[in-house]
Protein backbone atom coordinates (compact mmCIF):
# COMPACT_ATOMS: atom_id res chain seq x y z
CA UNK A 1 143.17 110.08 124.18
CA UNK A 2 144.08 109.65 120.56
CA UNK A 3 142.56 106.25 120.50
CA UNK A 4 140.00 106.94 121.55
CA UNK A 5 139.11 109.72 118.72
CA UNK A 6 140.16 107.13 116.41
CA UNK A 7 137.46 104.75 117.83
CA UNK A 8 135.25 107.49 117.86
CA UNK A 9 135.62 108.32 114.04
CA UNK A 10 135.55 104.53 112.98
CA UNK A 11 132.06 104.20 114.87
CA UNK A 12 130.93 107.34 112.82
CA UNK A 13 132.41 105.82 109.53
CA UNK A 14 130.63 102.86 110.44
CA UNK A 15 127.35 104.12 110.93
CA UNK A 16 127.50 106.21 107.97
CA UNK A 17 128.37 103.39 105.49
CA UNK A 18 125.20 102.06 107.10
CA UNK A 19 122.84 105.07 106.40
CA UNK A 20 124.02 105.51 102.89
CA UNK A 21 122.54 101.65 101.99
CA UNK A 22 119.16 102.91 103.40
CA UNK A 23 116.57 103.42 100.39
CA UNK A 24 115.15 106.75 100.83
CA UNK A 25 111.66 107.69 99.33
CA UNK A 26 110.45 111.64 98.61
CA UNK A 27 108.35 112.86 101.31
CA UNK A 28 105.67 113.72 98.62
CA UNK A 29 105.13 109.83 98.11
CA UNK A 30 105.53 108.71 101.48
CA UNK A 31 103.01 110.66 102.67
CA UNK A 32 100.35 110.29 99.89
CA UNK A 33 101.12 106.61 100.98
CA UNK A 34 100.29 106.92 104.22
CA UNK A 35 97.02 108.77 103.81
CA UNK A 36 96.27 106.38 101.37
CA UNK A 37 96.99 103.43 104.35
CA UNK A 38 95.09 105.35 106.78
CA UNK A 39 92.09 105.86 104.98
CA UNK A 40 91.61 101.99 104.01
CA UNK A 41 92.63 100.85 107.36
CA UNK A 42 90.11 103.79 109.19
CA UNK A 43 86.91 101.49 108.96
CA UNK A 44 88.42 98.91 111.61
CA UNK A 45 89.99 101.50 114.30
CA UNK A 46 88.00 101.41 117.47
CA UNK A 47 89.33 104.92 117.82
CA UNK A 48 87.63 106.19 114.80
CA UNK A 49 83.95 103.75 114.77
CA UNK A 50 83.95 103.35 118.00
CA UNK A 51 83.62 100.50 120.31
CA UNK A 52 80.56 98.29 120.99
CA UNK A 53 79.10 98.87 124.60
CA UNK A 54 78.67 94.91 124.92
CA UNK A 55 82.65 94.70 123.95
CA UNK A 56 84.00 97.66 125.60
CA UNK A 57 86.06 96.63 129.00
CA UNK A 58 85.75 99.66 130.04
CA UNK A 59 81.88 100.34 130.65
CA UNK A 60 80.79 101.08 134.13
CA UNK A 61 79.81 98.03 135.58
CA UNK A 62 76.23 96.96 136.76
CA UNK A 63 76.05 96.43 140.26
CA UNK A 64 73.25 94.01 142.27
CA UNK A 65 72.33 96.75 145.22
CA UNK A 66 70.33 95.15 147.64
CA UNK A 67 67.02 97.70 148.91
């Protein structure tokens, strides 16, 4: 059992010499960032202009009903 709490301390060292190399940003400028991103990239989401009728896969389909 001892081995394996060493293991399990070595994976933990491990994993925290990898989180300290990550560069870390203030959450002030990240998210004036990503405003910033959404607003430019805004005028090409379907989701926000909408989608076409003639482009949409989605539209009820027209039917031939014979009378």
């Amino acid at each position: 059992m001892n081995q394996n709490v060493c293991q399990s301390m070595r994976q933990t060292v491990e994993q925290l010499r990898t989180e300290v190399k990550v560069n870390r940003m203030k959450i002030s400028q990240t998210c004036q960032e990503l405003v910033k991103y959404c607003e430019q990239q805004s005028r090409h989401d379907p989701l926000v202009i909408g989608v076409p009728s003639s482009e949409n896969p989605f539209r009820e389909k027209n039917s031939c009903i014979l009378l």
